[in-house]
PDB file of N, CA and C in Angstrom:
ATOM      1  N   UNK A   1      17.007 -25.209  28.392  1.00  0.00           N
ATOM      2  CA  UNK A   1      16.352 -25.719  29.573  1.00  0.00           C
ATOM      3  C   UNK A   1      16.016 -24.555  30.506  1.00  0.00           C
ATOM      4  N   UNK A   2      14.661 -24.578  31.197  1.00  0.00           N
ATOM      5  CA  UNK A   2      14.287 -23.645  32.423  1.00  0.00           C
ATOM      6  C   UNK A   2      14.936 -23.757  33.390  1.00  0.00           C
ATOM      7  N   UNK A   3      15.698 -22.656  34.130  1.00  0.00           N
ATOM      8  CA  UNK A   3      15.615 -23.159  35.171  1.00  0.00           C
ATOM      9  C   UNK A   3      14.723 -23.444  36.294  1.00  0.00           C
ATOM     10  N   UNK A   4      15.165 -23.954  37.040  1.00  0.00           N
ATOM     11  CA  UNK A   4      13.752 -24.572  38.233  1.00  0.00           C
ATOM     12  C   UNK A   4      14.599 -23.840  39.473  1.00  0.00           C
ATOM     13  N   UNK A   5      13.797 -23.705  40.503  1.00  0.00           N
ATOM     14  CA  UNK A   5      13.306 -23.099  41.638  1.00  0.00           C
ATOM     15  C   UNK A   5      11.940 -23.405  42.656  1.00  0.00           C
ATOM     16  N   UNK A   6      12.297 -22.917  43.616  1.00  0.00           N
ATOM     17  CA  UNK A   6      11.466 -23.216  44.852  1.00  0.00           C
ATOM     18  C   UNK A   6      10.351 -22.184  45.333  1.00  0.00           C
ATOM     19  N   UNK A   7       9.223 -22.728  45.319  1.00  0.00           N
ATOM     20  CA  UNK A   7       8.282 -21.739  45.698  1.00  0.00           C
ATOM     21  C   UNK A   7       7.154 -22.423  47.014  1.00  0.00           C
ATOM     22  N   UNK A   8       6.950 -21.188  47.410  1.00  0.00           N
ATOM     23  CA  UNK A   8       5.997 -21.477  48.860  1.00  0.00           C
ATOM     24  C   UNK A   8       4.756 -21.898  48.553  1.00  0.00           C
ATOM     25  N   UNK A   9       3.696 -22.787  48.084  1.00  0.00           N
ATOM     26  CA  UNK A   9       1.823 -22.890  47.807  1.00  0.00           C
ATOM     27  C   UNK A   9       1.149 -22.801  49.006  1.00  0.00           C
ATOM     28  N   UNK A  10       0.368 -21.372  49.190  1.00  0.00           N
ATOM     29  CA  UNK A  10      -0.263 -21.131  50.773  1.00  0.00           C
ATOM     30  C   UNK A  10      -1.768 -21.289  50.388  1.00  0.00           C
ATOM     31  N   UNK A  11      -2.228 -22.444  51.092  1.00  0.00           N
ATOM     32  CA  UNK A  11      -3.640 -23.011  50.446  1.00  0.00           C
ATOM     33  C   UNK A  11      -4.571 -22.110  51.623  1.00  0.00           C
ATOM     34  N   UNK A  12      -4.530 -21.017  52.162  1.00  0.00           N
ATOM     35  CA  UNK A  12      -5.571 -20.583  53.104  1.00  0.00           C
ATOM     36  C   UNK A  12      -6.888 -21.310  53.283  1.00  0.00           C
ATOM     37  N   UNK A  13      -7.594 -21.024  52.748  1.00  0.00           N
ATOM     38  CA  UNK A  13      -8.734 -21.627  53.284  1.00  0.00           C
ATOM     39  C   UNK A  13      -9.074 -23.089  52.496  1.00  0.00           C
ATOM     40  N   UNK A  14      -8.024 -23.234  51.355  1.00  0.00           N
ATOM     41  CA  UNK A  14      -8.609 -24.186  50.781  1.00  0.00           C
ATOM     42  C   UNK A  14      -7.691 -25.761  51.266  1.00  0.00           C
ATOM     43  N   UNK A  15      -6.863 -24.613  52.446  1.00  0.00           N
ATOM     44  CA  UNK A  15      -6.440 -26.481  53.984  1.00  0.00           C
ATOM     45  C   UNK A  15      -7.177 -27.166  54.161  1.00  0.00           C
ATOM     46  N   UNK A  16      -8.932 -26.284  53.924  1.00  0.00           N
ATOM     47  CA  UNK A  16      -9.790 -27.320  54.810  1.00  0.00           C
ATOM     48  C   UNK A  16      -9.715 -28.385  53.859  1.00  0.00           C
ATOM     49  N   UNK A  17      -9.644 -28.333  52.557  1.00  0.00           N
ATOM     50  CA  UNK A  17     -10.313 -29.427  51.488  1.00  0.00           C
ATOM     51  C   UNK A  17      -8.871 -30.720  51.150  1.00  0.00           C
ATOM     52  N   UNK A  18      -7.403 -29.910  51.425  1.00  0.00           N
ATOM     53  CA  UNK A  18      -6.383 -30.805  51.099  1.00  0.00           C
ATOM     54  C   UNK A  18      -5.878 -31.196  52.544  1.00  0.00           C
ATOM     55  N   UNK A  19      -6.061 -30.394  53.487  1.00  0.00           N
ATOM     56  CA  UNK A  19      -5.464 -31.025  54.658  1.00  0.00           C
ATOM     57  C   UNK A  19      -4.280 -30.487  55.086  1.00  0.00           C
ATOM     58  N   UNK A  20      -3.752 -29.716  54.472  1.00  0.00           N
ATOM     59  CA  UNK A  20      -2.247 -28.753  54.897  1.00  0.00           C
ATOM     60  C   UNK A  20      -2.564 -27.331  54.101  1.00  0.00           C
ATOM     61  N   UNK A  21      -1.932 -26.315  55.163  1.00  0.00           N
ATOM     62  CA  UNK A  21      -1.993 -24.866  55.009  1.00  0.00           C
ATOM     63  C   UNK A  21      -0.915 -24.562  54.032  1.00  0.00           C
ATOM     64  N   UNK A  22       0.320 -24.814  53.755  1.00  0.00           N
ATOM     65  CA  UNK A  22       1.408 -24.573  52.542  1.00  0.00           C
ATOM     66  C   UNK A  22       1.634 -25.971  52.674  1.00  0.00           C
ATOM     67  N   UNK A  23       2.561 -25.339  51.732  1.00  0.00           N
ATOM     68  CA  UNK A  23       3.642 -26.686  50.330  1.00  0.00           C
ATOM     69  C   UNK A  23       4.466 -25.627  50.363  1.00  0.00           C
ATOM     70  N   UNK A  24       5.828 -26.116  50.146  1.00  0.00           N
ATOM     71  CA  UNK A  24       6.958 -26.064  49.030  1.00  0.00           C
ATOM     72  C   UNK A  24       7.214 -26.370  47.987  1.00  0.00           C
ATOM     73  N   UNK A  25       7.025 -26.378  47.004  1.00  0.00           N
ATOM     74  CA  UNK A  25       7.061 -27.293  45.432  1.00  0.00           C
ATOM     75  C   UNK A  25       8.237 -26.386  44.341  1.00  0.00           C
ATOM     76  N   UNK A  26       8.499 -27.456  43.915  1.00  0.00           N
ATOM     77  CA  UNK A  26      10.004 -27.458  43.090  1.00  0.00           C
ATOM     78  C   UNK A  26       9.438 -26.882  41.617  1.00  0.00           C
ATOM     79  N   UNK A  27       9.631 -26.065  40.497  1.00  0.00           N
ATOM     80  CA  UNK A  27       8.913 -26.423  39.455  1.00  0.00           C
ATOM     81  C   UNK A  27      10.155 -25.401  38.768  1.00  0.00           C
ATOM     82  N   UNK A  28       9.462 -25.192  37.321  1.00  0.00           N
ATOM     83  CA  UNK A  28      10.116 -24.387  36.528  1.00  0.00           C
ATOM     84  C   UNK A  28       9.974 -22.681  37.164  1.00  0.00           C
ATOM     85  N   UNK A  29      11.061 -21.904  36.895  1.00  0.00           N
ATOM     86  CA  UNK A  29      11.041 -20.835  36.742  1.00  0.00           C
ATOM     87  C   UNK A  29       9.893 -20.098  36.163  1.00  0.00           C
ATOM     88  N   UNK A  30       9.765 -20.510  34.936  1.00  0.00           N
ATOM     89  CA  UNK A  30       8.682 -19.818  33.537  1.00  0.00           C
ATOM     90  C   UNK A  30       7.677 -21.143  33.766  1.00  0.00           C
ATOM     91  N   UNK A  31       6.386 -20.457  33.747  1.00  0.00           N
ATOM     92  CA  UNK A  31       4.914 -21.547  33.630  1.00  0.00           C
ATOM     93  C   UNK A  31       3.785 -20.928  33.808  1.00  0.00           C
ATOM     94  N   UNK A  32       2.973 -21.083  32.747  1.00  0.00           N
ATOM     95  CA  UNK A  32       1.542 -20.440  32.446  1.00  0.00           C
ATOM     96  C   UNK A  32       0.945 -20.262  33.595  1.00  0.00           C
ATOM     97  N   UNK A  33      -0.367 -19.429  33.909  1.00  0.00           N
ATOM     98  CA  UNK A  33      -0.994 -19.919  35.124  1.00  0.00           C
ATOM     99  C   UNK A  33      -1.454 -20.749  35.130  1.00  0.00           C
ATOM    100  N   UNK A  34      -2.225 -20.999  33.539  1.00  0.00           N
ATOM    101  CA  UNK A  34      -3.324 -22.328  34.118  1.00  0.00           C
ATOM    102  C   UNK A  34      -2.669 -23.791  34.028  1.00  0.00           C
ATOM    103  N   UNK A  35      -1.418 -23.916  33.945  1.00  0.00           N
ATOM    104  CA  UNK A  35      -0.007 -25.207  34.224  1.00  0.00           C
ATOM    105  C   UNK A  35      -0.221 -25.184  35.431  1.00  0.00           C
ATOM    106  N   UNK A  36       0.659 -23.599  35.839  1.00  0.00           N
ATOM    107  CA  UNK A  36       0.625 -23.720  37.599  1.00  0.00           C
ATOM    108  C   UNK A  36      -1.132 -24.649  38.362  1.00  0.00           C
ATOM    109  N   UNK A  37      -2.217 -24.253  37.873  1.00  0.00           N
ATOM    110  CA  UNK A  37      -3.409 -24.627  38.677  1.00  0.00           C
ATOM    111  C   UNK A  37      -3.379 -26.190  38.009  1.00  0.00           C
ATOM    112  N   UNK A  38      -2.886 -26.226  37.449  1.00  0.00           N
ATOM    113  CA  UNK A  38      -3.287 -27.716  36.987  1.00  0.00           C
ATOM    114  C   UNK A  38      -1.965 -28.585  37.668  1.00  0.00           C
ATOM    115  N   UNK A  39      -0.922 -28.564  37.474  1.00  0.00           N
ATOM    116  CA  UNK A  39      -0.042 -29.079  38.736  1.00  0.00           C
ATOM    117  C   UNK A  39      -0.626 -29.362  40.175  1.00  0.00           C
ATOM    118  N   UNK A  40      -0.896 -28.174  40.688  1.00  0.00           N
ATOM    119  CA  UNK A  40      -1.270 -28.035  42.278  1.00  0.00           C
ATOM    120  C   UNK A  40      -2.594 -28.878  42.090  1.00  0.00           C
ATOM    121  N   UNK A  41      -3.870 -28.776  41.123  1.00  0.00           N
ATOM    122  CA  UNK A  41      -5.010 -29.920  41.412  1.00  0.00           C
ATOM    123  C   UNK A  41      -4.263 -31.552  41.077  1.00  0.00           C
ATOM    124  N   UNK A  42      -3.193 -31.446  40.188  1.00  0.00           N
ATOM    125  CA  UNK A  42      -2.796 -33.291  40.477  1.00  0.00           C
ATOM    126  C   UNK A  42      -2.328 -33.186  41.406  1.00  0.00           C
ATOM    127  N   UNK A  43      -1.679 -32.859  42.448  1.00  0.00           N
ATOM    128  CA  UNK A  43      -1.300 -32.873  43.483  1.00  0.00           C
ATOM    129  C   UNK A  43      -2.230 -33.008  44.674  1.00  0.00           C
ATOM    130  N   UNK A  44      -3.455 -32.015  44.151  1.00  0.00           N
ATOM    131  CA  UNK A  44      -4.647 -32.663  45.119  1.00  0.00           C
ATOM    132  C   UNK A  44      -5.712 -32.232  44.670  1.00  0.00           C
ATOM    133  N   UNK A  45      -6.068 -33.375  44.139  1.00  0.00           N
ATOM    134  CA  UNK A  45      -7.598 -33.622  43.045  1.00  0.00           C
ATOM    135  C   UNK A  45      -8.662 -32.902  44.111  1.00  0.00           C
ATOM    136  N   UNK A  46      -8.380 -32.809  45.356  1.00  0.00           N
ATOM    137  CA  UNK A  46      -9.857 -32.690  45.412  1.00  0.00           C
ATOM    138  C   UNK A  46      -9.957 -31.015  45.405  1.00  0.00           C
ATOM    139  N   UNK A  47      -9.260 -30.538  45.472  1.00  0.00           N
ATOM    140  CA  UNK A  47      -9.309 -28.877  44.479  1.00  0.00           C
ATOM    141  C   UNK A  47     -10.418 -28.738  43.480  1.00  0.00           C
ATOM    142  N   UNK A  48     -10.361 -30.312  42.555  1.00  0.00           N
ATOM    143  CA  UNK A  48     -11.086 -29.862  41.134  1.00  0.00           C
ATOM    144  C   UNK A  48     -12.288 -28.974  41.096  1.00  0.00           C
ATOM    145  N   UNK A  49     -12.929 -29.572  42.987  1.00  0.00           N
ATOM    146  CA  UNK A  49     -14.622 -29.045  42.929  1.00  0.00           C
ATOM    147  C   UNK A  49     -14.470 -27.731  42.781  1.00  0.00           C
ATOM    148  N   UNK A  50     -13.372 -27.024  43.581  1.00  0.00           N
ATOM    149  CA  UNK A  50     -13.630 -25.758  43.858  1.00  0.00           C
ATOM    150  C   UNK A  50     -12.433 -24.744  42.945  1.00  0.00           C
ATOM    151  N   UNK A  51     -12.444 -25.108  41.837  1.00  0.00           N
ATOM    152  CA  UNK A  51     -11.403 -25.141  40.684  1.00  0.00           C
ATOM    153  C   UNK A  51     -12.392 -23.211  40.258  1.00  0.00           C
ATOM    154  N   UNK A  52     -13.419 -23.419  40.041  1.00  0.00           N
ATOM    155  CA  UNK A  52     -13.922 -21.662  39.707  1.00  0.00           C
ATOM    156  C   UNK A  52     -14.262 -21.170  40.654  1.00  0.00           C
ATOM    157  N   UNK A  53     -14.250 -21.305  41.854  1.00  0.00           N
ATOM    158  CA  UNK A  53     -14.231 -20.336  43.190  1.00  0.00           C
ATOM    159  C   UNK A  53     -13.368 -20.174  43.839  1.00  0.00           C
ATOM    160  N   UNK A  54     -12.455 -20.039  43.070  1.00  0.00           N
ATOM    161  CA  UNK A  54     -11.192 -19.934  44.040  1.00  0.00           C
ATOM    162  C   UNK A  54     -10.196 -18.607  43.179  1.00  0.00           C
ATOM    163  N   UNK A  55      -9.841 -17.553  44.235  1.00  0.00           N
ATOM    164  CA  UNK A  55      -8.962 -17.004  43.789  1.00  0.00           C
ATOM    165  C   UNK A  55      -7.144 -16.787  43.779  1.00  0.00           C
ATOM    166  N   UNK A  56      -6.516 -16.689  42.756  1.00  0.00           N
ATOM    167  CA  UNK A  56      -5.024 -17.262  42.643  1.00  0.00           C
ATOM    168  C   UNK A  56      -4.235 -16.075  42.821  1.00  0.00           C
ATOM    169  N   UNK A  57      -3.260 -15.812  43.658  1.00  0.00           N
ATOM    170  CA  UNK A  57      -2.431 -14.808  43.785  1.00  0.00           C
ATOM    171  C   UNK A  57      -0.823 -15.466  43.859  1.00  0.00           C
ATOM    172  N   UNK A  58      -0.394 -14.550  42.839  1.00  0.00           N
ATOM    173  CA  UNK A  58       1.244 -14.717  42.922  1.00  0.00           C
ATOM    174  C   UNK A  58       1.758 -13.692  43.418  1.00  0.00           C
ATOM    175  N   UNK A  59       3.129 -13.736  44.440  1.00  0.00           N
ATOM    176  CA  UNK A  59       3.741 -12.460  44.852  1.00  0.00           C
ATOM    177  C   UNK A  59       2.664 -11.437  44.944  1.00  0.00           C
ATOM    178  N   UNK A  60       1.919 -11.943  45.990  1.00  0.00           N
ATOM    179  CA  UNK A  60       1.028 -10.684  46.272  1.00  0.00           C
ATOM    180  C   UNK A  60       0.112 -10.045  44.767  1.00  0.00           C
ATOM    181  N   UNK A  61      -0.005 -10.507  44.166  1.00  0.00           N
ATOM    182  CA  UNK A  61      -0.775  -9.941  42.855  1.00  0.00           C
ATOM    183  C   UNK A  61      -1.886 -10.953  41.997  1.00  0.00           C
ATOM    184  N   UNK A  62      -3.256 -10.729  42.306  1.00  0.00           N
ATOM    185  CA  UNK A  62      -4.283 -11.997  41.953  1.00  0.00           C
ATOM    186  C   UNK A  62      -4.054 -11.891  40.092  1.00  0.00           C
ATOM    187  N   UNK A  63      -4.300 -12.919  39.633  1.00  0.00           N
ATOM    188  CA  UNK A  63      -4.219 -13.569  38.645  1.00  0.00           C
ATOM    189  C   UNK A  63      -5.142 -14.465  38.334  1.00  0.00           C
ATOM    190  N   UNK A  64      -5.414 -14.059  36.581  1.00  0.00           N
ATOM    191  CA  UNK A  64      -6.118 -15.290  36.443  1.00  0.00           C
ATOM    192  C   UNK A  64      -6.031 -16.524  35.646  1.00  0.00           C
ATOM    193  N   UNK A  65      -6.717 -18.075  35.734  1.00  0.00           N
ATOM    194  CA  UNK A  65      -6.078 -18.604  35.075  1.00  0.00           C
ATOM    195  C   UNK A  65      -6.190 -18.808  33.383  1.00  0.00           C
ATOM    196  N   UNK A  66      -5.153 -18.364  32.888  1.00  0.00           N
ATOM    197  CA  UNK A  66      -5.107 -18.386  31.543  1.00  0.00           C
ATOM    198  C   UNK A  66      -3.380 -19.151  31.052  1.00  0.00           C
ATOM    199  N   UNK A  67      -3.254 -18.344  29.790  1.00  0.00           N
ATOM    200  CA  UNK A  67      -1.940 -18.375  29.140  1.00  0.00           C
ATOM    201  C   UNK A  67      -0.760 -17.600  29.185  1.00  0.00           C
ATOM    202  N   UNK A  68      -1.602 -16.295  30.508  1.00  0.00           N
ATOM    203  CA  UNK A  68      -0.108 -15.641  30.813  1.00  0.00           C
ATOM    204  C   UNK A  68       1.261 -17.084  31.523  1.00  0.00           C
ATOM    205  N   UNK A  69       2.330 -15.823  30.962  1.00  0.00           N
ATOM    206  CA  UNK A  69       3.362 -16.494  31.157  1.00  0.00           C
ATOM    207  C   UNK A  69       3.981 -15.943  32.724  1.00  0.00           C
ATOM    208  N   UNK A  70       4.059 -16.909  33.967  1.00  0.00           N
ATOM    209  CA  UNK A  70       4.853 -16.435  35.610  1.00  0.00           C
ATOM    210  C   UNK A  70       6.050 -16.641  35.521  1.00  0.00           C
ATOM    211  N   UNK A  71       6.797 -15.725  35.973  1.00  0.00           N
ATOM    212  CA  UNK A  71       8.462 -15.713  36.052  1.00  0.00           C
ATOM    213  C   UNK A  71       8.549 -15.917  37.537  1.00  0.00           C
ATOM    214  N   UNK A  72       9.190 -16.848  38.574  1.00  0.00           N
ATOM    215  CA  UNK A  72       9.044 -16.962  39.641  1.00  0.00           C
ATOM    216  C   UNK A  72      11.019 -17.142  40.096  1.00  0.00           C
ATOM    217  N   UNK A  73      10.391 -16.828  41.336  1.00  0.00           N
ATOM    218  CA  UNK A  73      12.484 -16.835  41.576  1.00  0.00           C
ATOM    219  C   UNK A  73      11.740 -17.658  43.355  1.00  0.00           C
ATOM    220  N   UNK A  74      13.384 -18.410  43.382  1.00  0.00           N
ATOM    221  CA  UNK A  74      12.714 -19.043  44.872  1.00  0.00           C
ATOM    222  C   UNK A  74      12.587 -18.344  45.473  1.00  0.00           C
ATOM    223  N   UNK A  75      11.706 -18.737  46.580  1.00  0.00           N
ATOM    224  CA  UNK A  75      11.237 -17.977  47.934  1.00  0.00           C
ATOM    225  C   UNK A  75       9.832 -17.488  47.448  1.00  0.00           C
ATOM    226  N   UNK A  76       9.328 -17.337  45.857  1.00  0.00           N
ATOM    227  CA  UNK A  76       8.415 -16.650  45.984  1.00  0.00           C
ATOM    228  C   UNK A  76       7.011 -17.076  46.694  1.00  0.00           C
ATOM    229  N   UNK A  77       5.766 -16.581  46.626  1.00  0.00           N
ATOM    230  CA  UNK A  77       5.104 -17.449  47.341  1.00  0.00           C
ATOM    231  C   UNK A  77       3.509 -17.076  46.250  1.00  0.00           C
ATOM    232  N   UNK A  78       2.952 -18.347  46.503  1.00  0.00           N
ATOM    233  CA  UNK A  78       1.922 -18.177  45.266  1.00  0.00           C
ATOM    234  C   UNK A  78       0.690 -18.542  46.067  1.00  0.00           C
ATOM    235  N   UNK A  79      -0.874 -18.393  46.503  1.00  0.00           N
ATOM    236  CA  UNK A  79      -1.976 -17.890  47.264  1.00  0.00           C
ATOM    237  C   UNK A  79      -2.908 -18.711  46.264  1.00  0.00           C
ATOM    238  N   UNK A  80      -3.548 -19.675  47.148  1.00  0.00           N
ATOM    239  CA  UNK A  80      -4.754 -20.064  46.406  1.00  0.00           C
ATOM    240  C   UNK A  80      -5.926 -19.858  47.812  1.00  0.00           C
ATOM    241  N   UNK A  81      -6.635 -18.625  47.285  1.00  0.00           N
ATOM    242  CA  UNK A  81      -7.615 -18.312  48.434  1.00  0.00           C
ATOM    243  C   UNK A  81      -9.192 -18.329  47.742  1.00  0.00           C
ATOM    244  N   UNK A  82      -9.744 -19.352  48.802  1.00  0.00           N
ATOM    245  CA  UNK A  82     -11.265 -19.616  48.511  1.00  0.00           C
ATOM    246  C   UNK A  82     -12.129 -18.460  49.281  1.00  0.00           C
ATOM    247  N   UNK A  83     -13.303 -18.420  48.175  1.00  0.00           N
ATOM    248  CA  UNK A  83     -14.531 -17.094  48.651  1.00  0.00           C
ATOM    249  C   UNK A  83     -14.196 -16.859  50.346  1.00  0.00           C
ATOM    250  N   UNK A  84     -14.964 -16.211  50.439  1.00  0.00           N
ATOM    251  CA  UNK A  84     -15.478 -16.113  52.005  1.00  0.00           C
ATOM    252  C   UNK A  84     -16.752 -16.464  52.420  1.00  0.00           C
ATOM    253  N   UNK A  85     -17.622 -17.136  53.115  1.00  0.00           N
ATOM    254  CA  UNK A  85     -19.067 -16.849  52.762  1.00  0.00           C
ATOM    255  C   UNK A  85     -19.213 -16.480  54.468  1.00  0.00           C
ATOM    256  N   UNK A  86     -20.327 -15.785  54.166  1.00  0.00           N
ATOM    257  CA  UNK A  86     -21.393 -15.556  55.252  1.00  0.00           C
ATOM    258  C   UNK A  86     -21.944 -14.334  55.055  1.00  0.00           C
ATOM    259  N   UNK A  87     -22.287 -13.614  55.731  1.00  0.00           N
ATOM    260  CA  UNK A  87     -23.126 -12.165  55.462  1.00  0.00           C
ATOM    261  C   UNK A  87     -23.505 -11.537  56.532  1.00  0.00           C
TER     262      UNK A  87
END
């Protein structure tokens, strides 16, 4: 069995679309990235739109979503930050 642990989800800009700036969420220790992004969109579907414009950072380090494997310890904190636009 994994163990599980506590991690921070800091939705920066993408509050505007779920309605809250972090989460706390409980999960496994060990989990792919693209588990991790697929958790956090059931949690709030309306992510799905902006599911390829969005960039994913764990512990300070962007990532992308695939089949790597995240080792997370509580406290860590994981970054889902949307483009910027304007010019």
């Amino acid at each position: 069995m994994v163990p599980r642990c506590q991690v921070e989800c800091i939705l920066q800009k993408s509050a505007e679309i779920v309605g809250i700036r972090s989460e706390t969420i409980s999960g496994s220790q060990e989990i792919k990235a693209l588990q991790l992004w697929n958790e956090t969109e059931a949690r709030h579907p309306s992510l799905a739109d902006v599911r390829n414009q969005v960039i994913h950072a764990v512990c300070q380090e962007y990532i992308e979503l695939g089949d790597q494997l995240l080792l997370f310890q509580s406290g860590d904190k994981i970054a889902i930050i949307s483009p910027n636009s304007g010019g």
